[in-house]
N, C-alpha and C. Protein backbone atom coordinates (compact mmCIF):
# COMPACT_ATOMS: atom_id res chain seq x y z
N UNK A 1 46.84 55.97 118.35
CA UNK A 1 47.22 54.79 117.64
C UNK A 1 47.89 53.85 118.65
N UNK A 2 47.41 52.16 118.62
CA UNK A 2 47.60 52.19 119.96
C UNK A 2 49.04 50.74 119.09
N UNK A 3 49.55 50.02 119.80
CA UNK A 3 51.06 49.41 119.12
C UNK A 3 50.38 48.37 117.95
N UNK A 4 49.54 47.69 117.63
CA UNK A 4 48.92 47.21 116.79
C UNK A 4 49.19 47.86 115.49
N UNK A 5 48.50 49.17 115.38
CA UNK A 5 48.04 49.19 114.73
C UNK A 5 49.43 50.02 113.85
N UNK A 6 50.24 50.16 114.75
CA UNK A 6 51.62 50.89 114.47
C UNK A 6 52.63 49.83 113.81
N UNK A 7 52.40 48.61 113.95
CA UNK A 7 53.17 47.54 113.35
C UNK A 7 52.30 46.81 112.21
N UNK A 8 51.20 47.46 111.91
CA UNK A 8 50.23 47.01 110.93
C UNK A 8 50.81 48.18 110.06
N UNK A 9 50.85 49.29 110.30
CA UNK A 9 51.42 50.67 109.31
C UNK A 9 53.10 50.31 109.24
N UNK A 10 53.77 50.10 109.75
CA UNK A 10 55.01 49.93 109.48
C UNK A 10 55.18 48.45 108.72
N UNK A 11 54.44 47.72 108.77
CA UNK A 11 54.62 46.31 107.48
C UNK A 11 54.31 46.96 106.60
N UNK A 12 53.05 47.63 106.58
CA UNK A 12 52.63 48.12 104.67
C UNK A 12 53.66 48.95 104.63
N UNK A 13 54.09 49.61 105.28
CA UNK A 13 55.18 50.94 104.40
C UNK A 13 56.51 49.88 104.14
N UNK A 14 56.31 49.07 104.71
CA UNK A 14 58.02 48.22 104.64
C UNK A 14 57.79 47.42 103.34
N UNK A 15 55.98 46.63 103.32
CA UNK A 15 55.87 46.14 102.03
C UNK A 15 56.06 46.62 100.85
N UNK A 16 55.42 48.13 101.10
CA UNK A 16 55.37 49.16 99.80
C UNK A 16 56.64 49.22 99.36
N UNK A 17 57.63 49.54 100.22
CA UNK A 17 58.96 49.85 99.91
C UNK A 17 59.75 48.66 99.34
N UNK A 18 59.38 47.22 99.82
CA UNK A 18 59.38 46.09 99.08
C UNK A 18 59.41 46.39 97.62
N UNK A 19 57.87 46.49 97.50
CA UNK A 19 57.10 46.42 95.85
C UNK A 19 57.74 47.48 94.96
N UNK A 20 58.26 48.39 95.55
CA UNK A 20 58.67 49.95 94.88
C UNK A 20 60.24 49.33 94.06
N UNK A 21 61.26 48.55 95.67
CA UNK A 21 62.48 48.39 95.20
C UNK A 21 62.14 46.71 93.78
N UNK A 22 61.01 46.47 93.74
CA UNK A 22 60.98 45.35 93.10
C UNK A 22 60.88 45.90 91.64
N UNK A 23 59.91 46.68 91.90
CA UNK A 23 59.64 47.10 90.35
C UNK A 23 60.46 47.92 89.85
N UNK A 24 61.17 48.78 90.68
CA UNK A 24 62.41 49.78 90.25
C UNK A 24 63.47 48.65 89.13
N UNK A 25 63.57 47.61 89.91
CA UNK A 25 64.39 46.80 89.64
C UNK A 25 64.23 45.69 88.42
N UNK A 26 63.21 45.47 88.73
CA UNK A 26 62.22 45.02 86.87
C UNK A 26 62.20 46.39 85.78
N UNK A 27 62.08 47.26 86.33
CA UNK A 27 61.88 47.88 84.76
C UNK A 27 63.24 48.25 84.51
N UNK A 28 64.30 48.33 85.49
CA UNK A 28 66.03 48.42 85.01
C UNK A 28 66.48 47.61 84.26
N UNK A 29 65.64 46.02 84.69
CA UNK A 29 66.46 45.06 83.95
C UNK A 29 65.99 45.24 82.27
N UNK A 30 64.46 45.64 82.50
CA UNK A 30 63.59 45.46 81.15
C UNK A 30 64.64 46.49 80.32
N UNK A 31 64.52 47.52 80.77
CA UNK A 31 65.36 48.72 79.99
C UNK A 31 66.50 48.52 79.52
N UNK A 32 67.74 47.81 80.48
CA UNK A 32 68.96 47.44 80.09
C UNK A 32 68.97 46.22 79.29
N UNK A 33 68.41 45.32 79.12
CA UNK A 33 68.32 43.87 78.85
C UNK A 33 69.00 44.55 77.25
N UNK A 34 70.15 43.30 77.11
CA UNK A 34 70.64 42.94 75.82
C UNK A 34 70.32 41.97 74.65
N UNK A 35 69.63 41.76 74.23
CA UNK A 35 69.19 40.74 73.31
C UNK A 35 70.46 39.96 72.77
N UNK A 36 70.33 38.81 72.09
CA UNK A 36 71.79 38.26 71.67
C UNK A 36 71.86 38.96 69.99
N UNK A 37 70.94 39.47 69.50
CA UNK A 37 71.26 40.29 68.59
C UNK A 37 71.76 41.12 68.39
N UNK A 38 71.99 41.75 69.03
CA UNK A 38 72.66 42.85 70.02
C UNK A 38 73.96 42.63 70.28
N UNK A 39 74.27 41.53 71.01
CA UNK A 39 75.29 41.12 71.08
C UNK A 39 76.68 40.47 70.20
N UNK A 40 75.77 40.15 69.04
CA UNK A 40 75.93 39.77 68.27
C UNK A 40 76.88 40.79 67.03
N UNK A 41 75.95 42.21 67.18
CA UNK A 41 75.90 42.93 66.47
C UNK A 41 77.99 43.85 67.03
N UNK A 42 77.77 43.69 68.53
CA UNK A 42 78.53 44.50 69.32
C UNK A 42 80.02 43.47 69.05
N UNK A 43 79.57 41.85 68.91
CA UNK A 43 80.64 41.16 68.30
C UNK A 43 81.52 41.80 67.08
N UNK A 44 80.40 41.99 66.25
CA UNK A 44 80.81 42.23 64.40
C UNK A 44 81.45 43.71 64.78
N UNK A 45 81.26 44.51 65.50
CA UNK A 45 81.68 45.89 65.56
C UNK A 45 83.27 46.02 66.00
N UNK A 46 83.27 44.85 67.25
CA UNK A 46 84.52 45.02 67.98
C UNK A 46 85.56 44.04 67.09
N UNK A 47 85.11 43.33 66.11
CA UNK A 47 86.27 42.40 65.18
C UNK A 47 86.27 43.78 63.92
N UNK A 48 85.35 44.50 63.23
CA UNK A 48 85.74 45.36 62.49
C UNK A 48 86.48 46.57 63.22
N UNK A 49 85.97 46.81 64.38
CA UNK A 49 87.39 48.04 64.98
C UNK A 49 88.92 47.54 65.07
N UNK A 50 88.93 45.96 65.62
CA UNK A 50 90.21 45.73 65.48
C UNK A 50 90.77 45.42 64.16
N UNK A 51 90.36 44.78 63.06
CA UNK A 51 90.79 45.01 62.09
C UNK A 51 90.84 46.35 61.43
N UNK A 52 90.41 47.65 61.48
CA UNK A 52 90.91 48.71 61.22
C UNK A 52 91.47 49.73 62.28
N UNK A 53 91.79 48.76 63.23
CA UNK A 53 93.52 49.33 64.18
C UNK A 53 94.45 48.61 63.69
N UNK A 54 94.44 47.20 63.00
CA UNK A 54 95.59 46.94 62.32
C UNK A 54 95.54 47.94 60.94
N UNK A 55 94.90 47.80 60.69
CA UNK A 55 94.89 48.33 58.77
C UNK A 55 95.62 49.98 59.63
N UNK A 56 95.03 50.57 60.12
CA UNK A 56 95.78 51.77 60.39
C UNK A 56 97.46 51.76 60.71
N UNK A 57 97.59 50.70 61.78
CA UNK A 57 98.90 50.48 62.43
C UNK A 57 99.95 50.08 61.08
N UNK A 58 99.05 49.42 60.30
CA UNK A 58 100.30 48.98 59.27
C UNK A 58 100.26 50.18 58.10
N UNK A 59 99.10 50.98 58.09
CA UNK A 59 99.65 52.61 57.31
C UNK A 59 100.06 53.27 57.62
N UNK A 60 100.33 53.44 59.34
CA UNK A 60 101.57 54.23 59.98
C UNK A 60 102.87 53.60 59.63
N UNK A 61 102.95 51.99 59.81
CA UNK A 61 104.61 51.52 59.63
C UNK A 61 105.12 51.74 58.10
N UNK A 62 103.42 51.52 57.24
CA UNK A 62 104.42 51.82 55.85
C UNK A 62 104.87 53.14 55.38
N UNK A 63 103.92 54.47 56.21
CA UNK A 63 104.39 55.25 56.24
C UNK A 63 105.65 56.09 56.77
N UNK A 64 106.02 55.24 57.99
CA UNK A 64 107.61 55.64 58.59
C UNK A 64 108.35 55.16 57.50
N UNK A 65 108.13 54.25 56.98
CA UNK A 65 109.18 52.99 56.01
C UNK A 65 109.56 54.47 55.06
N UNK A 66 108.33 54.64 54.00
CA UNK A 66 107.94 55.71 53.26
C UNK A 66 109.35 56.89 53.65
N UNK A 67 108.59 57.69 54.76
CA UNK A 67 109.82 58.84 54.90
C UNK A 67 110.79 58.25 55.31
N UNK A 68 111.18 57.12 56.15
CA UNK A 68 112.76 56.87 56.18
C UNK A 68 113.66 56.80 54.65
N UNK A 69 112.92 56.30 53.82
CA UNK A 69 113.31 55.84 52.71
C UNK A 69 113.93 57.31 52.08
N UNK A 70 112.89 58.46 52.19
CA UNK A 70 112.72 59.66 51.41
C UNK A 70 113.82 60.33 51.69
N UNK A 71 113.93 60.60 53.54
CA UNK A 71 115.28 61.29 54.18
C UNK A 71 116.68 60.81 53.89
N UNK A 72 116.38 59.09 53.29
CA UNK A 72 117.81 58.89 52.93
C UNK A 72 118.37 59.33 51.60
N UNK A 73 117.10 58.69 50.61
CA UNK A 73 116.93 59.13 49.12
C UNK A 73 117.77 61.05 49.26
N UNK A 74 116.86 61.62 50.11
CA UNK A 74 117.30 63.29 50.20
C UNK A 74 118.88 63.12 50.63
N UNK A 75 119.12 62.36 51.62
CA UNK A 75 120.57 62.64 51.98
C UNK A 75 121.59 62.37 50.83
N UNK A 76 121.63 61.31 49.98
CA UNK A 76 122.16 61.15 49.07
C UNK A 76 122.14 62.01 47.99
N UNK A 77 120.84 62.29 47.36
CA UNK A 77 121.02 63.70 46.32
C UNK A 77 121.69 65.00 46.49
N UNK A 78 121.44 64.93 48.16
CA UNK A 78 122.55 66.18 48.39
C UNK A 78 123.83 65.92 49.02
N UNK A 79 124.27 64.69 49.15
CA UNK A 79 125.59 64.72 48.67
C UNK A 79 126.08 64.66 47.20
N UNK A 80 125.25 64.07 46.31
CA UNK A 80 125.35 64.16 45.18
C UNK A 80 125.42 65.40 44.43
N UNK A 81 124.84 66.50 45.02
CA UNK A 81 124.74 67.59 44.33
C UNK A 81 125.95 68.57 44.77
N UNK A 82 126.31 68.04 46.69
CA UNK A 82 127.79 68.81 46.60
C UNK A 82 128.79 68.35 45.88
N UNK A 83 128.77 67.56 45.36
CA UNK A 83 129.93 66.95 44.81
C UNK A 83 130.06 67.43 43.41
N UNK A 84 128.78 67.62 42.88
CA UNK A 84 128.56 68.16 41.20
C UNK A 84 129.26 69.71 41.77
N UNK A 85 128.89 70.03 42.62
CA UNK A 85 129.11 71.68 42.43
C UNK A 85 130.62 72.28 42.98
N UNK A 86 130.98 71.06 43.73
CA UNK A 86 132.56 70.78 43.60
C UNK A 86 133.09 70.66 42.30
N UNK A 87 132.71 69.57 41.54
CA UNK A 87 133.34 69.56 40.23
C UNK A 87 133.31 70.58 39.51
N UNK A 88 132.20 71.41 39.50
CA UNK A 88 131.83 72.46 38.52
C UNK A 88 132.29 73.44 38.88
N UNK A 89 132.49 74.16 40.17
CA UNK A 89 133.51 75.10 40.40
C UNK A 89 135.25 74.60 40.16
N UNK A 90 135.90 73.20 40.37
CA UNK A 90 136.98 73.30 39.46
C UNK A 90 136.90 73.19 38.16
N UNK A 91 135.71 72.76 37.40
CA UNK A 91 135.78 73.52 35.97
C UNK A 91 136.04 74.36 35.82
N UNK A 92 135.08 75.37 36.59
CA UNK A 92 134.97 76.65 36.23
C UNK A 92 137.07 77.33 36.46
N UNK A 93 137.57 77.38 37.69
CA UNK A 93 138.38 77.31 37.84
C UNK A 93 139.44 76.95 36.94
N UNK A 94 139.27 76.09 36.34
CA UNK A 94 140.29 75.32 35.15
C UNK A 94 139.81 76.41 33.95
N UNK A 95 139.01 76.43 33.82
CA UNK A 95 138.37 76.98 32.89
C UNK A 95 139.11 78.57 32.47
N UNK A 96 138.79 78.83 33.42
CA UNK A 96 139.65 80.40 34.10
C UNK A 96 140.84 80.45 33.82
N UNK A 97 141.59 79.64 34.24
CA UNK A 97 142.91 79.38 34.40
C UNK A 97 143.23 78.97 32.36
N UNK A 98 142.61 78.43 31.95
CA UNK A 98 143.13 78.20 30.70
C UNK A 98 142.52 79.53 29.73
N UNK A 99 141.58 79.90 30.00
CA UNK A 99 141.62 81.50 29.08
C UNK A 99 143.03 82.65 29.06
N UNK A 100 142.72 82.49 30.78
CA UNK A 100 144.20 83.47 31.31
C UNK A 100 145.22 83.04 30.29
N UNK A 101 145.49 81.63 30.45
CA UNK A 101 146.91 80.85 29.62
C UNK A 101 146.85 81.38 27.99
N UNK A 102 145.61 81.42 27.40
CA UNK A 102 145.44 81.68 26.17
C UNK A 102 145.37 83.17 25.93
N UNK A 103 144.73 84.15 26.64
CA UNK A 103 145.18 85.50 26.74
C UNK A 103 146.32 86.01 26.91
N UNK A 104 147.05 85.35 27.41
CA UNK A 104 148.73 85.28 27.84
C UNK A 104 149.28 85.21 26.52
N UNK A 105 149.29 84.45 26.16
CA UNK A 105 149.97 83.69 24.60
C UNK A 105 149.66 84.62 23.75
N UNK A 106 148.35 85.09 23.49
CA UNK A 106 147.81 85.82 22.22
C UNK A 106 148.54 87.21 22.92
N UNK A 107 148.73 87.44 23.99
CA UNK A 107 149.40 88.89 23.90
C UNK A 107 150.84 89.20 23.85
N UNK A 108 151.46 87.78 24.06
CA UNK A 108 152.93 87.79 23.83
C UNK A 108 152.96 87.84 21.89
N UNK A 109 152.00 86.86 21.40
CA UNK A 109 152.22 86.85 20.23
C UNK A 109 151.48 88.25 19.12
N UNK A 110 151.53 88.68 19.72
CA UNK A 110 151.24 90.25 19.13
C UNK A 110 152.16 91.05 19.25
């Protein structure tokens, strides 16, 4: 092969490799290509995801609201309930104390 014919084979392989990276590159675009319908569609998707990250975000805050409300509601009933069971043991106590007083009496008066 004499230098001719060696720079006649090295254009076609350089062309080929041309035509190869051309068409590689056409059928990527063909394949990837976005239509505006498409786009369109990827619009409506990303305004309905963010409106249901708010709708979520504001059922987490009403839900903290929710149990803050509950833990206080709870803290109060149970102070409320020590306090009943304070009173009700000095009933009971009084209570006690005035039978004794009346058992007392009924046995002097016998």
């Amino acid at each position: 092969m004499d230098r001719t014919e060696t720079m006649i084979a090295v254009m076609v392989l350089l062309f080929g490799a041309f035509l190869l990276g051309f068409l590689t590159h056409w059928v990527v675009t063909r394949l990837s290509h976005v239509s505006d319908a498409e786009l369109g569609q990827l619009d409506s998707m990303a305004e309905e995801l963010h409106r249901a990250e708010e709708e979520r975000d504001d059922a987490i805050s009403r839900q903290h609201k929710a149990e803050h409300e509950l833990h206080a509601g709870t803290g109060e009933l149970r102070s409320d309930l020590e306090l009943m069971r304070r009173a009700l043991m000095e009933a009971r106590q009084e209570a006690d104390e005035l039978r004794a007083y009346i058992e007392a009496q009924n046995q002097r008066s016998l």
